[in-house]
PDB file of N, CA and C in Angstrom:
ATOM      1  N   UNK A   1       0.845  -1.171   0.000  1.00  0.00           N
ATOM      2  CA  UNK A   1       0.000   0.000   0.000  1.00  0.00           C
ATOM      3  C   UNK A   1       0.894   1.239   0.000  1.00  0.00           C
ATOM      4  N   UNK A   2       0.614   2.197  -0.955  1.00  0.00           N
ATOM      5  CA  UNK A   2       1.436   3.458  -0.825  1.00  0.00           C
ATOM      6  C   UNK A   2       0.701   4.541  -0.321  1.00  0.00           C
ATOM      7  N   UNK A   3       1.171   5.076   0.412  1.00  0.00           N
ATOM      8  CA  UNK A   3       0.572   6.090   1.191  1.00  0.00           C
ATOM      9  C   UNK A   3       0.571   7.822   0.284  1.00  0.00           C
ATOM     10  N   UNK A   4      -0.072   8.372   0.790  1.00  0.00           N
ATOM     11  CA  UNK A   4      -0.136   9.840  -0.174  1.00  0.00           C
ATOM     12  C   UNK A   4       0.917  10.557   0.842  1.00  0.00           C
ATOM     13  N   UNK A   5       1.392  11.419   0.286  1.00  0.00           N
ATOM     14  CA  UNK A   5       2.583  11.983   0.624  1.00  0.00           C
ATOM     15  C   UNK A   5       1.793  13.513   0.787  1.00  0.00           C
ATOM     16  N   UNK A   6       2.166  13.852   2.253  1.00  0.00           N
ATOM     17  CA  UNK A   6       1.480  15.433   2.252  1.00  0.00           C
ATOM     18  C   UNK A   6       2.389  16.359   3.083  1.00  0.00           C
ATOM     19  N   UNK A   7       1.956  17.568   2.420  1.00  0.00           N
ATOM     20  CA  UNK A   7       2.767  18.596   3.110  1.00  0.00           C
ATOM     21  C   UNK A   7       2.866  18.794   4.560  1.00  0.00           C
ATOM     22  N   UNK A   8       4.461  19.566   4.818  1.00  0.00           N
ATOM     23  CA  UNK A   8       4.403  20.009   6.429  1.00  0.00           C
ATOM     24  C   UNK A   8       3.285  20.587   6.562  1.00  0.00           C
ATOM     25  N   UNK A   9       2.715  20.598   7.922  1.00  0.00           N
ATOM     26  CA  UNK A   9       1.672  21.675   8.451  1.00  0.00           C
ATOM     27  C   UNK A   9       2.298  22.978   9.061  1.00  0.00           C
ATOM     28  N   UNK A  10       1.825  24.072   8.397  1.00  0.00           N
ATOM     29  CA  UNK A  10       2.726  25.274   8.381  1.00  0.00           C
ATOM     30  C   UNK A  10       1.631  26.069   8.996  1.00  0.00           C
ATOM     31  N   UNK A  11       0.253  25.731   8.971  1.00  0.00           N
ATOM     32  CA  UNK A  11      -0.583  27.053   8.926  1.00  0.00           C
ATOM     33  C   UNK A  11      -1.701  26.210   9.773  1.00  0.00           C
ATOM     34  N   UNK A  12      -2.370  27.254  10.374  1.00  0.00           N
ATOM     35  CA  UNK A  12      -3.746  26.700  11.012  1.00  0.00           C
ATOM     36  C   UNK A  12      -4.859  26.495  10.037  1.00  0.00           C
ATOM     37  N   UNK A  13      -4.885  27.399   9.298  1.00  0.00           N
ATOM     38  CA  UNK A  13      -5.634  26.412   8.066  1.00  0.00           C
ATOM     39  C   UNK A  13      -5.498  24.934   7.457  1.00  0.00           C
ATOM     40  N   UNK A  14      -4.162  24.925   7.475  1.00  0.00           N
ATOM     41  CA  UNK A  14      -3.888  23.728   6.953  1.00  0.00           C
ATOM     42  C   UNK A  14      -4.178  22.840   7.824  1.00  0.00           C
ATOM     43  N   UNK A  15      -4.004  22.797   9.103  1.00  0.00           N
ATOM     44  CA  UNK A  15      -4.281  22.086  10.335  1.00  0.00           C
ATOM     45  C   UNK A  15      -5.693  21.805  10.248  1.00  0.00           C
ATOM     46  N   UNK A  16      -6.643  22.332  10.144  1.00  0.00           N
ATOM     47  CA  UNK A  16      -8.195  22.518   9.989  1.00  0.00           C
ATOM     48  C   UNK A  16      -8.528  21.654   8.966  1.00  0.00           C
ATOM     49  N   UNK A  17      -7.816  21.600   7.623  1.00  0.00           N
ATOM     50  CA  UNK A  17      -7.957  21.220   6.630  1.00  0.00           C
ATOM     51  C   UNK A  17      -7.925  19.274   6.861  1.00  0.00           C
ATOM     52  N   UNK A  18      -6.441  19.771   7.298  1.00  0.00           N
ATOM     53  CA  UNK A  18      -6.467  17.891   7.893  1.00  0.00           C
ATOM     54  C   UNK A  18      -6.893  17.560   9.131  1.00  0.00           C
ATOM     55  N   UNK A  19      -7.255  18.135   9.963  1.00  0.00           N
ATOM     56  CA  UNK A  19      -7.881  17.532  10.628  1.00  0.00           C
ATOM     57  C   UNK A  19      -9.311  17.117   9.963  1.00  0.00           C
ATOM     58  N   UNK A  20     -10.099  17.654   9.462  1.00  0.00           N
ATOM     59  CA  UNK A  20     -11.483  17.356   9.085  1.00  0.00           C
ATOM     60  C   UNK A  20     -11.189  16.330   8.065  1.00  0.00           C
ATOM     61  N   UNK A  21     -10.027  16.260   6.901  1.00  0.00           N
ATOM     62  CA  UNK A  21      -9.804  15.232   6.401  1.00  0.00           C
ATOM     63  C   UNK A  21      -9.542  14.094   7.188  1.00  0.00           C
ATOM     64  N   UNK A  22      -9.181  14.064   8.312  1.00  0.00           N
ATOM     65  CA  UNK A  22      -8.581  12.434   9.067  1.00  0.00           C
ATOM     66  C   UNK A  22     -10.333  12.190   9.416  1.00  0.00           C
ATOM     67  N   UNK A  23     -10.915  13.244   9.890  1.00  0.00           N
ATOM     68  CA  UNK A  23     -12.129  12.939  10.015  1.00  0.00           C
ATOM     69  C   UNK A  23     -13.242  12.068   9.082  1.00  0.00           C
ATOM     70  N   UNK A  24     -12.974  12.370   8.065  1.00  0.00           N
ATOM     71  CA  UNK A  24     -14.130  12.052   7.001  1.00  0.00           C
ATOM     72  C   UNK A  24     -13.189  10.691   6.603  1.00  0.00           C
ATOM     73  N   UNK A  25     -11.597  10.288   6.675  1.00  0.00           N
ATOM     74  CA  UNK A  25     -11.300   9.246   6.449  1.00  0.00           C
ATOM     75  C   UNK A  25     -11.741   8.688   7.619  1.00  0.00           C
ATOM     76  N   UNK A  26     -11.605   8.578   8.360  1.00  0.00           N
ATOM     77  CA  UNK A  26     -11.598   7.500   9.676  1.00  0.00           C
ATOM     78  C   UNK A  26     -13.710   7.815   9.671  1.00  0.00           C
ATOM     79  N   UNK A  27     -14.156   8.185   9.563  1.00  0.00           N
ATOM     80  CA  UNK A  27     -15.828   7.805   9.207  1.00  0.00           C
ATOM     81  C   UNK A  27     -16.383   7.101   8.178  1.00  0.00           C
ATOM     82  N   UNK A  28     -15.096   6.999   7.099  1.00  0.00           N
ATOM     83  CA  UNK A  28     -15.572   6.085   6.086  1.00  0.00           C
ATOM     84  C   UNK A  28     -14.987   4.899   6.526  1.00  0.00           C
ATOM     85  N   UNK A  29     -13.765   5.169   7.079  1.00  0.00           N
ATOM     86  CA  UNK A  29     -12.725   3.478   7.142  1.00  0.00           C
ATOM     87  C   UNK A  29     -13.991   3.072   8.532  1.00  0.00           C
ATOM     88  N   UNK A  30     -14.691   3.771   9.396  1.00  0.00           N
ATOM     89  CA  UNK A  30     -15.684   2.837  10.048  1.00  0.00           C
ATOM     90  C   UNK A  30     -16.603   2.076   9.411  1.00  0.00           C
ATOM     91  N   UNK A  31     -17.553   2.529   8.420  1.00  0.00           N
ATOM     92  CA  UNK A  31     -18.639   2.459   7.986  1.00  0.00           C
ATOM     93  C   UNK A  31     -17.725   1.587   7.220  1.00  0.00           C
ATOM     94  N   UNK A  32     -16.872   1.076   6.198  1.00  0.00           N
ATOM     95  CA  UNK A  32     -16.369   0.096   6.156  1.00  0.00           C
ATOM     96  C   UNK A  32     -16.364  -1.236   6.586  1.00  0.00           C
ATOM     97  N   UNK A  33     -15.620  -1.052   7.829  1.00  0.00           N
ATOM     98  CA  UNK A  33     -15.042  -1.896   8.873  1.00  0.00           C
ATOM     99  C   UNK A  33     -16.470  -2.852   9.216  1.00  0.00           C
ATOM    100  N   UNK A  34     -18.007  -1.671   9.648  1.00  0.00           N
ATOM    101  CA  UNK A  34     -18.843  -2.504   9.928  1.00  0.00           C
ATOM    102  C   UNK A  34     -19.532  -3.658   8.833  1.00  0.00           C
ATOM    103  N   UNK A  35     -19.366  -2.839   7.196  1.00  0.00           N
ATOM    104  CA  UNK A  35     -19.782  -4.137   5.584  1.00  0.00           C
ATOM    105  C   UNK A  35     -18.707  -4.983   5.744  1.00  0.00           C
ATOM    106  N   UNK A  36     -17.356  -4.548   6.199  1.00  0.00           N
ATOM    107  CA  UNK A  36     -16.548  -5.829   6.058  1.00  0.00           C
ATOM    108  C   UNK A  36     -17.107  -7.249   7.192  1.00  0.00           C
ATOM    109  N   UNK A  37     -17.548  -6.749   8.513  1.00  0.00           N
ATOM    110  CA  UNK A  37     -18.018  -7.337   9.071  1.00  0.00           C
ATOM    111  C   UNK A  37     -18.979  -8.096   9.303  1.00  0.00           C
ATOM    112  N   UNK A  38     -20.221  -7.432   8.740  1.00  0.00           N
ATOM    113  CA  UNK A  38     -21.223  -8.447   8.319  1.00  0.00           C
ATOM    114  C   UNK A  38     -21.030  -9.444   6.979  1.00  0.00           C
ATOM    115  N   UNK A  39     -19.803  -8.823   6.419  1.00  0.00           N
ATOM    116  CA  UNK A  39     -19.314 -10.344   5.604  1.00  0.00           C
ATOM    117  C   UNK A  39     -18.524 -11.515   5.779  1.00  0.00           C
ATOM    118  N   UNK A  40     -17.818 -10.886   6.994  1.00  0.00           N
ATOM    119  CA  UNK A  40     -17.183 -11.780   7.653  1.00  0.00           C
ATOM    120  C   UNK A  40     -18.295 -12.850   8.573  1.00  0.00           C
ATOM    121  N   UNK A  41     -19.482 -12.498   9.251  1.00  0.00           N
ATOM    122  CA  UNK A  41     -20.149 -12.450  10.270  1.00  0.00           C
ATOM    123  C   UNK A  41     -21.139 -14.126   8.949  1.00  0.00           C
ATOM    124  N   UNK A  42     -21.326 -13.628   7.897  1.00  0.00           N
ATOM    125  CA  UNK A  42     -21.773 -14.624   7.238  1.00  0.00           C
ATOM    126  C   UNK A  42     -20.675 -15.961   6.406  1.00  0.00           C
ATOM    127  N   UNK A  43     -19.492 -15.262   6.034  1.00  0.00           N
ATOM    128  CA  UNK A  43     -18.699 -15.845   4.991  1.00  0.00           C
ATOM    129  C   UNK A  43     -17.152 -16.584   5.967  1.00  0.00           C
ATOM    130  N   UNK A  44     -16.879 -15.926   7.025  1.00  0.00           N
ATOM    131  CA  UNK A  44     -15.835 -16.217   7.382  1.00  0.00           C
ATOM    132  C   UNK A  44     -14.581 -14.903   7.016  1.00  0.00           C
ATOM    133  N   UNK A  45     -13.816 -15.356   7.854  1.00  0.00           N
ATOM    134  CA  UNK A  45     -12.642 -14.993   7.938  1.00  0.00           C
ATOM    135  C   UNK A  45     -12.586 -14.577   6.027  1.00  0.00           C
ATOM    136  N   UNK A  46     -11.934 -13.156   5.854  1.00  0.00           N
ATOM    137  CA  UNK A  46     -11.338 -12.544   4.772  1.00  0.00           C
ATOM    138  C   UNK A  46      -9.389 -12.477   4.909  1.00  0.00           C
ATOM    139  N   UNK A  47      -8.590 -13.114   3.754  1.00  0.00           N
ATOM    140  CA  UNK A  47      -7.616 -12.895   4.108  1.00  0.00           C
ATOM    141  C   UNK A  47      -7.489 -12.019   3.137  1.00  0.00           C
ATOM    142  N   UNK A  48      -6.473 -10.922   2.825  1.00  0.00           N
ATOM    143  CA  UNK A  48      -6.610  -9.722   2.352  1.00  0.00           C
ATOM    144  C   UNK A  48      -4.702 -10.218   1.817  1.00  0.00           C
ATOM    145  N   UNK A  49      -3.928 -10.856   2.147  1.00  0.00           N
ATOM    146  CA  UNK A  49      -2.762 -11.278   1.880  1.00  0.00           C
ATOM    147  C   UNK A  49      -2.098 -10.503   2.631  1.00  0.00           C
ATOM    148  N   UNK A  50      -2.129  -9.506   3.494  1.00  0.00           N
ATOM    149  CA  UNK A  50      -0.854  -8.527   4.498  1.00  0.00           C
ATOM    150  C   UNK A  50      -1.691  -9.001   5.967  1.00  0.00           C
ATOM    151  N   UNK A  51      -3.304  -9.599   5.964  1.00  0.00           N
ATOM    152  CA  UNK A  51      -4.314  -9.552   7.190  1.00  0.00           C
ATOM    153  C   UNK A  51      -4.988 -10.389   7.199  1.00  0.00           C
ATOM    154  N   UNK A  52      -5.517 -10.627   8.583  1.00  0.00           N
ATOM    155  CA  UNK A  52      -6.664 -11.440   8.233  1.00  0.00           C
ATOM    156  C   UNK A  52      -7.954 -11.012   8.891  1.00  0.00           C
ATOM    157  N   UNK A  53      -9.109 -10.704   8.455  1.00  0.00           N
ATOM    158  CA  UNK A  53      -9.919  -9.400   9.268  1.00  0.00           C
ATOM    159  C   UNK A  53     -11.040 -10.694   9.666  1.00  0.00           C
ATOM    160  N   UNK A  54     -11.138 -10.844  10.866  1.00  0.00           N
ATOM    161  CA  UNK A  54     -11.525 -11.770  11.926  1.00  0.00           C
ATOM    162  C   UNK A  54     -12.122 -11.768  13.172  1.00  0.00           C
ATOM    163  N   UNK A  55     -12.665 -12.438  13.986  1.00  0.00           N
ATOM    164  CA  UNK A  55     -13.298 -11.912  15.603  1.00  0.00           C
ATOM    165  C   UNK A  55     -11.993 -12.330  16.132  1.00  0.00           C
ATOM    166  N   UNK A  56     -11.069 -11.911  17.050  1.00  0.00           N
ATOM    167  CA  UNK A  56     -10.401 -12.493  18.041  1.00  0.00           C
ATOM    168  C   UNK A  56     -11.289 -12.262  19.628  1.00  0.00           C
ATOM    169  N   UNK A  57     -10.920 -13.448  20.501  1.00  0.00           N
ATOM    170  CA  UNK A  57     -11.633 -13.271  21.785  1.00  0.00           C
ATOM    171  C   UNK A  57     -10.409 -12.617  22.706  1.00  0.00           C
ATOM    172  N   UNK A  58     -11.390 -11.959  23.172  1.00  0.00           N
ATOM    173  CA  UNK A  58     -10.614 -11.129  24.744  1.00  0.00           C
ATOM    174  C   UNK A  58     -11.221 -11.608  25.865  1.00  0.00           C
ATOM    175  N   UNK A  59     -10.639 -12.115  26.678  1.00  0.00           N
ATOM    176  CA  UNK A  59     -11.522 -12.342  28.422  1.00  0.00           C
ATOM    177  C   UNK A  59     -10.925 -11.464  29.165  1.00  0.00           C
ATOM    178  N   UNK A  60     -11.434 -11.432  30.087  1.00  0.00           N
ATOM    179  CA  UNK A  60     -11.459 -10.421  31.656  1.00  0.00           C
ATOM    180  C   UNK A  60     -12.131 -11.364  32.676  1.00  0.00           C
ATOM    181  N   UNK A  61     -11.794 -11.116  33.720  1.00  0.00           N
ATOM    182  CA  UNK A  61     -12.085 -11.425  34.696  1.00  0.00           C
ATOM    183  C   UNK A  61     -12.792 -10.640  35.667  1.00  0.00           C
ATOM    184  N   UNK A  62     -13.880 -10.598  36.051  1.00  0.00           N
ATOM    185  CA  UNK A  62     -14.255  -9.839  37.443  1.00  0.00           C
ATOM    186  C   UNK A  62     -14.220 -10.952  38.970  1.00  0.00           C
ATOM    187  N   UNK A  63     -14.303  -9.942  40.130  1.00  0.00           N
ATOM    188  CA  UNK A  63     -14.300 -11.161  41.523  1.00  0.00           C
ATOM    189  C   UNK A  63     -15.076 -10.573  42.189  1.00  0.00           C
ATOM    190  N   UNK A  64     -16.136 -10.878  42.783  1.00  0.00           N
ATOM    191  CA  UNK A  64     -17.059 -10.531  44.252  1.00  0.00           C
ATOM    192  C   UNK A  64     -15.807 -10.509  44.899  1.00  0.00           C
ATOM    193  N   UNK A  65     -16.303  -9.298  46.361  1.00  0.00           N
ATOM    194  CA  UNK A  65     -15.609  -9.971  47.151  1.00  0.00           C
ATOM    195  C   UNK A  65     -14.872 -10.758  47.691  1.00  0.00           C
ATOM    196  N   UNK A  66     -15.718 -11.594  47.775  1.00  0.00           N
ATOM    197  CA  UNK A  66     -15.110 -12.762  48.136  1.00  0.00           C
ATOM    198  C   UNK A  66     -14.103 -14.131  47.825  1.00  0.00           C
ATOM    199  N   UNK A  67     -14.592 -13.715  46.143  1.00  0.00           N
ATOM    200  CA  UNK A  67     -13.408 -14.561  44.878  1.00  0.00           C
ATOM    201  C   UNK A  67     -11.685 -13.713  45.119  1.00  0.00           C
ATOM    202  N   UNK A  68     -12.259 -12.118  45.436  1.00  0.00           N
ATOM    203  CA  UNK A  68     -11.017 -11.417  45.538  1.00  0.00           C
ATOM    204  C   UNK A  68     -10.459 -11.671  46.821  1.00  0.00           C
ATOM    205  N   UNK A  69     -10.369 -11.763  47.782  1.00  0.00           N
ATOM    206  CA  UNK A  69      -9.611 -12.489  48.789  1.00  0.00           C
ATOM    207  C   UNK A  69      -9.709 -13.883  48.965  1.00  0.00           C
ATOM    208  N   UNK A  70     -10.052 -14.473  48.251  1.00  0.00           N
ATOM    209  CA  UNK A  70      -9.762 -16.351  47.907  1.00  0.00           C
ATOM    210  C   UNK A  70      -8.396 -16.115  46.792  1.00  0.00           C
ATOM    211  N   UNK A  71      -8.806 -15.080  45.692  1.00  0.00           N
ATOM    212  CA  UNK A  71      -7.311 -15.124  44.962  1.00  0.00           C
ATOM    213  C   UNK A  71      -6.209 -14.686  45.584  1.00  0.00           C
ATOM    214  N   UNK A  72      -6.277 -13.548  46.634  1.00  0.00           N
ATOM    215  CA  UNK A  72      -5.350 -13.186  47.230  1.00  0.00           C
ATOM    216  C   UNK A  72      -4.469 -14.278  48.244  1.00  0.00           C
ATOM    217  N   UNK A  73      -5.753 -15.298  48.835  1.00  0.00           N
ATOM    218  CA  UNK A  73      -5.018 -15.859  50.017  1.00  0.00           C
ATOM    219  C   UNK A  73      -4.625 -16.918  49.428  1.00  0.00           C
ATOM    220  N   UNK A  74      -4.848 -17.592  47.848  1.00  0.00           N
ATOM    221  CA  UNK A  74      -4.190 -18.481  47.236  1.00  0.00           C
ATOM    222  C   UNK A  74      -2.966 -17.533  46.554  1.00  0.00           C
ATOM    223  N   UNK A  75      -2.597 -17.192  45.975  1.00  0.00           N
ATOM    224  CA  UNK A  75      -1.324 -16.034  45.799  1.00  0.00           C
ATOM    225  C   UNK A  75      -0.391 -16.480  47.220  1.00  0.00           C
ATOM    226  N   UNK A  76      -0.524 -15.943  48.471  1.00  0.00           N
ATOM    227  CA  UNK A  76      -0.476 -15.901  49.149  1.00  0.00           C
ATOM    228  C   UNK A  76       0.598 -17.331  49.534  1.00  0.00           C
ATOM    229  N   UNK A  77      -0.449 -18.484  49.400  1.00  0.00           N
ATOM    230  CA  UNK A  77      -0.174 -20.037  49.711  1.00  0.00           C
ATOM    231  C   UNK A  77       0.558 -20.375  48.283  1.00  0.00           C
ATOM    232  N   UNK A  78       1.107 -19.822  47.407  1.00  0.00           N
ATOM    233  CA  UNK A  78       1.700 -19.939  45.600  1.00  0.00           C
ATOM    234  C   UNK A  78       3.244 -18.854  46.985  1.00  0.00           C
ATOM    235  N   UNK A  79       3.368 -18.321  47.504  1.00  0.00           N
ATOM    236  CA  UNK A  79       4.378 -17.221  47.370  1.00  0.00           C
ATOM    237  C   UNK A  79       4.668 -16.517  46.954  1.00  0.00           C
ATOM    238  N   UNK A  80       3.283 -16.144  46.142  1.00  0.00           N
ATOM    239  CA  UNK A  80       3.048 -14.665  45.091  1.00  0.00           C
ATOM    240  C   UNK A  80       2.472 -13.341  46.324  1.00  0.00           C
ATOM    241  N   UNK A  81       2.898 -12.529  45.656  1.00  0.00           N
ATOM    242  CA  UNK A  81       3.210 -11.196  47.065  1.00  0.00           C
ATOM    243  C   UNK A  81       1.776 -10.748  46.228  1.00  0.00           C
ATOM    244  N   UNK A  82       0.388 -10.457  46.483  1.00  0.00           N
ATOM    245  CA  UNK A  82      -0.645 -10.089  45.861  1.00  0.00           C
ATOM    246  C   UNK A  82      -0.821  -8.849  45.801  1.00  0.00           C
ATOM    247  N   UNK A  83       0.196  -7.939  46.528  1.00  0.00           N
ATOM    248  CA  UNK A  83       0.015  -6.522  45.807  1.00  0.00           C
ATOM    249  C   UNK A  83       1.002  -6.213  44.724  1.00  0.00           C
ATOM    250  N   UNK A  84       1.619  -7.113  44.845  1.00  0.00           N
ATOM    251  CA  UNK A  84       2.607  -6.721  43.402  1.00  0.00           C
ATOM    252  C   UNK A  84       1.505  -7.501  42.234  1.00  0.00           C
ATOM    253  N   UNK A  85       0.601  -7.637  42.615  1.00  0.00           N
ATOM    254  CA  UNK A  85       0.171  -8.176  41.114  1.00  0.00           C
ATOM    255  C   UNK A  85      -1.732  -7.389  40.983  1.00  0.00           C
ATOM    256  N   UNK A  86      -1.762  -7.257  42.315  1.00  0.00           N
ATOM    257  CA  UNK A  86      -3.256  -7.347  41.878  1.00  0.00           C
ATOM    258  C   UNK A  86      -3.127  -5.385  41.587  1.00  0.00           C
ATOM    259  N   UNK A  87      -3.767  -4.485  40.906  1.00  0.00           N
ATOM    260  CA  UNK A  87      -4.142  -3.368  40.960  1.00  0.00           C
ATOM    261  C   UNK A  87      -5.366  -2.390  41.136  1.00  0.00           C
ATOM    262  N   UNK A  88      -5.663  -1.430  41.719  1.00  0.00           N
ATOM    263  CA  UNK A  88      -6.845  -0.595  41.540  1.00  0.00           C
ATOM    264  C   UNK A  88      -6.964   0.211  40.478  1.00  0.00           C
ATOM    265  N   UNK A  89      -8.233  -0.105  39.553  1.00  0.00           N
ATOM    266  CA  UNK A  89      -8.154   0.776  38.805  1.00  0.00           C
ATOM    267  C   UNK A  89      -8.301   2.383  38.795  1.00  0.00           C
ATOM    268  N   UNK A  90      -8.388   3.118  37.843  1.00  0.00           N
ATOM    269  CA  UNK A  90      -8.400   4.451  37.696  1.00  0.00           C
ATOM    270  C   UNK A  90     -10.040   5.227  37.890  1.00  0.00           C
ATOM    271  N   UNK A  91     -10.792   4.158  37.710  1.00  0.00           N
ATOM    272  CA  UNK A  91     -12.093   4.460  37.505  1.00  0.00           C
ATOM    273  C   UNK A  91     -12.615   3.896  38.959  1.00  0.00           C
ATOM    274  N   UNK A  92     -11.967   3.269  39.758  1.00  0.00           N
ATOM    275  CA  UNK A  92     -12.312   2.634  41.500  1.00  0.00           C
ATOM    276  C   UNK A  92     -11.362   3.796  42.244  1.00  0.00           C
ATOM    277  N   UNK A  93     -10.487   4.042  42.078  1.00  0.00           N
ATOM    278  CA  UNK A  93      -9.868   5.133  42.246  1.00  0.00           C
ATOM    279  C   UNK A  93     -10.911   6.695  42.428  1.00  0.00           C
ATOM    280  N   UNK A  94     -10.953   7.125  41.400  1.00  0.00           N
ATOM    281  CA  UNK A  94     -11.712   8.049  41.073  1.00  0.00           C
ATOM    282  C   UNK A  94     -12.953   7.977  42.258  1.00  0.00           C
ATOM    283  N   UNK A  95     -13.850   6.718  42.436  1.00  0.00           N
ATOM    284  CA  UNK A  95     -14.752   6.468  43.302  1.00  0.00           C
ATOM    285  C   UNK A  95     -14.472   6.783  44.646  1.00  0.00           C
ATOM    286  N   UNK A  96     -13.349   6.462  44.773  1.00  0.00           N
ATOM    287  CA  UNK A  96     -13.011   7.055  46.396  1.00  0.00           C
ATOM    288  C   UNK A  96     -13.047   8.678  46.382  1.00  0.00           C
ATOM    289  N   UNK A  97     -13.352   9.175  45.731  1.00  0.00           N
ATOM    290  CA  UNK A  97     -12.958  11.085  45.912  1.00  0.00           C
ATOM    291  C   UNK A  97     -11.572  11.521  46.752  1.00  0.00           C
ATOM    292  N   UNK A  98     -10.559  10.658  46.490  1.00  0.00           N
ATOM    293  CA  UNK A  98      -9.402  11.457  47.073  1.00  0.00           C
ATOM    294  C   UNK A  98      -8.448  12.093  46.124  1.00  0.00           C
ATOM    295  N   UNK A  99      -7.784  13.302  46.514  1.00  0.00           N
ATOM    296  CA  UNK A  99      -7.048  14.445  45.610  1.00  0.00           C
ATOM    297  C   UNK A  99      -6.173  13.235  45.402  1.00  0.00           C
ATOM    298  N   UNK A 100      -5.592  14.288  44.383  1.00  0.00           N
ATOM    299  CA  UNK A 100      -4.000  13.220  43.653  1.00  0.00           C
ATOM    300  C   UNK A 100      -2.629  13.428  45.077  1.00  0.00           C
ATOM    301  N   UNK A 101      -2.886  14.777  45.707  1.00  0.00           N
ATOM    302  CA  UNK A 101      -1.957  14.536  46.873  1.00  0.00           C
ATOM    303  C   UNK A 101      -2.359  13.584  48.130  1.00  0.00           C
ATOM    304  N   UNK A 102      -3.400  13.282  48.029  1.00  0.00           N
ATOM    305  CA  UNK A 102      -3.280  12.245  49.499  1.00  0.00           C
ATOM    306  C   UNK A 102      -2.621  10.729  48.829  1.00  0.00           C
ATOM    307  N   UNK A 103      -3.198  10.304  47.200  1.00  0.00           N
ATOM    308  CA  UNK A 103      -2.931   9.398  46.445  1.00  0.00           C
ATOM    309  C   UNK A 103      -1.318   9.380  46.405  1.00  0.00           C
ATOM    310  N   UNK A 104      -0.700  10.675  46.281  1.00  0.00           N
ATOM    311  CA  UNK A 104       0.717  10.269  45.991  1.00  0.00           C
ATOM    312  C   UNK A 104       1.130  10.356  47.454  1.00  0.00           C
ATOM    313  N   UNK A 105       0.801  10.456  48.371  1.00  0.00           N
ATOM    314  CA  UNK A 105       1.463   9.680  49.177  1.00  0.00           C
ATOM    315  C   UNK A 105       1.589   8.110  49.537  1.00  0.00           C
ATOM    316  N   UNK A 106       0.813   7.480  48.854  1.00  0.00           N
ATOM    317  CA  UNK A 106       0.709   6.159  48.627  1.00  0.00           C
ATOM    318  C   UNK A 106       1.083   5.276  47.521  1.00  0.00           C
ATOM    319  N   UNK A 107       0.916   6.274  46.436  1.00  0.00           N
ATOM    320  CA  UNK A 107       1.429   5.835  45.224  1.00  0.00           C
ATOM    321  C   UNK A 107       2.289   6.492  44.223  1.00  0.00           C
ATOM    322  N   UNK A 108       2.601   6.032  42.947  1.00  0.00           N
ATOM    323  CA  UNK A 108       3.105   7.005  41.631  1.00  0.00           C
ATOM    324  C   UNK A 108       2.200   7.253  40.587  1.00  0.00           C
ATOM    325  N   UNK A 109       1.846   8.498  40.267  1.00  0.00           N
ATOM    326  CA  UNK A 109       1.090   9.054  39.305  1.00  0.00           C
ATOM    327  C   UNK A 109       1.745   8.817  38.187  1.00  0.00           C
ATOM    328  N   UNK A 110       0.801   8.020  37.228  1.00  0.00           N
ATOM    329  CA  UNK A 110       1.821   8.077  35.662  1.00  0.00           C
ATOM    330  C   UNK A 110       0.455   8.113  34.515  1.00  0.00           C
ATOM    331  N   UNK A 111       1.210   8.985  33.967  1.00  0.00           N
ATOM    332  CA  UNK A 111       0.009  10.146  32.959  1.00  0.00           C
ATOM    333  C   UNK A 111       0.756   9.755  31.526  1.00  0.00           C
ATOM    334  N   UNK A 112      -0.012   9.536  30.936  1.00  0.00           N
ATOM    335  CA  UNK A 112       0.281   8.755  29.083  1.00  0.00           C
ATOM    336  C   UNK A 112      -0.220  10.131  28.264  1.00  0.00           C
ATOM    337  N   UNK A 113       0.361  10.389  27.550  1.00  0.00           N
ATOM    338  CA  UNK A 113      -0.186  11.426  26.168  1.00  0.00           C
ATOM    339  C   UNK A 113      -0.875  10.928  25.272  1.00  0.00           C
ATOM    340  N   UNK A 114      -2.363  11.036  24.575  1.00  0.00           N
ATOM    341  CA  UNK A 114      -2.696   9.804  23.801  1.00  0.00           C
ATOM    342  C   UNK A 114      -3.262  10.958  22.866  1.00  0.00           C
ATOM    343  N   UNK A 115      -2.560  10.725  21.757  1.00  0.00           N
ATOM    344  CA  UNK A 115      -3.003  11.657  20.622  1.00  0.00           C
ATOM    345  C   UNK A 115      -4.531  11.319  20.297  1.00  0.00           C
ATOM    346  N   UNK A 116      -5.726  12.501  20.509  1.00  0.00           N
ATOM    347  CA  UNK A 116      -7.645  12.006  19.508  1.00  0.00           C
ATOM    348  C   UNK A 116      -7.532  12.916  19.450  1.00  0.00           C
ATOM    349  N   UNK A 117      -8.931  12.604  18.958  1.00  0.00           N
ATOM    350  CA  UNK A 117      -9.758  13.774  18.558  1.00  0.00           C
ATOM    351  C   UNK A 117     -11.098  13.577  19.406  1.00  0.00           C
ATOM    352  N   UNK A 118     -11.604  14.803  20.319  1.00  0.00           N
ATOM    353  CA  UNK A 118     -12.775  14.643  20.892  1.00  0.00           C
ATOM    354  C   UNK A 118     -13.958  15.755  20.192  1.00  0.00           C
ATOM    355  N   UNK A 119     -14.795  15.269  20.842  1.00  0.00           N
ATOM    356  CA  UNK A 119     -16.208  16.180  20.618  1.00  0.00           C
ATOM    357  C   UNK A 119     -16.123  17.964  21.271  1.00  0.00           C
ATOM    358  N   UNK A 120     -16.478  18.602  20.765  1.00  0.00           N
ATOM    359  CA  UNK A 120     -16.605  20.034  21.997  1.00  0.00           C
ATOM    360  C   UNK A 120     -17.121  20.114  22.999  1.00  0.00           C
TER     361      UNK A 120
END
């Protein structure tokens, strides 16, 4: 696949310009993605020769209570240290209402840059 070759971005126009272009590509490459899918969904797996556009499965796990300290106290009886493995998320976090300074006294704050695009 060859890609189109485009100019530096020099100007806020131009910025405007592509941004609304990544826009209208990435709304078609969806609306895509979903016909490729209902052909997949009837026909199978498409190999494309660089891909193969397919369902892969993801699992997760959730624990009551009570599954969560049965894993801990088996960890535990393994010689696995269960806070080095188990974590709180960001969104259980958040639920507690505590500032980021009472948090960093307990923990390390680590903040990712993730290039989107949002709504206004």
């Amino acid at each position: 696949m060859v890609l189109a070759k485009i100019e530096e971005v020099k100007s806020m126009d131009y910025a405007i310009k592509l941004g609304k272009e990544i826009e209208r590509v990435e709304a078609t490459a969806k609306a895509m993605k979903v016909e490729l899918k209902a052909f997949v969904d009837v026909n199978g797996p498409v190999d494309t020769g660089d891909v193969i556009w397919d369902y892969s499965i993801s699992a997760s796990w959730s624990f009551n209570e009570e599954g969560l300290k049965e894993l801990a106290q088996n960890m535990v009886l393994e010689g696995v240290n269960p806070w080095k493995v188990l974590n709180i998320t960001a969104s259980n976090l958040k639920k507690l209402g505590w500032d980021d300074a009472i948090v960093a006294k307990m923990g390390e704050k680590k903040e990712t840059r993730r290039f989107s695009s949002r709504k206004k």
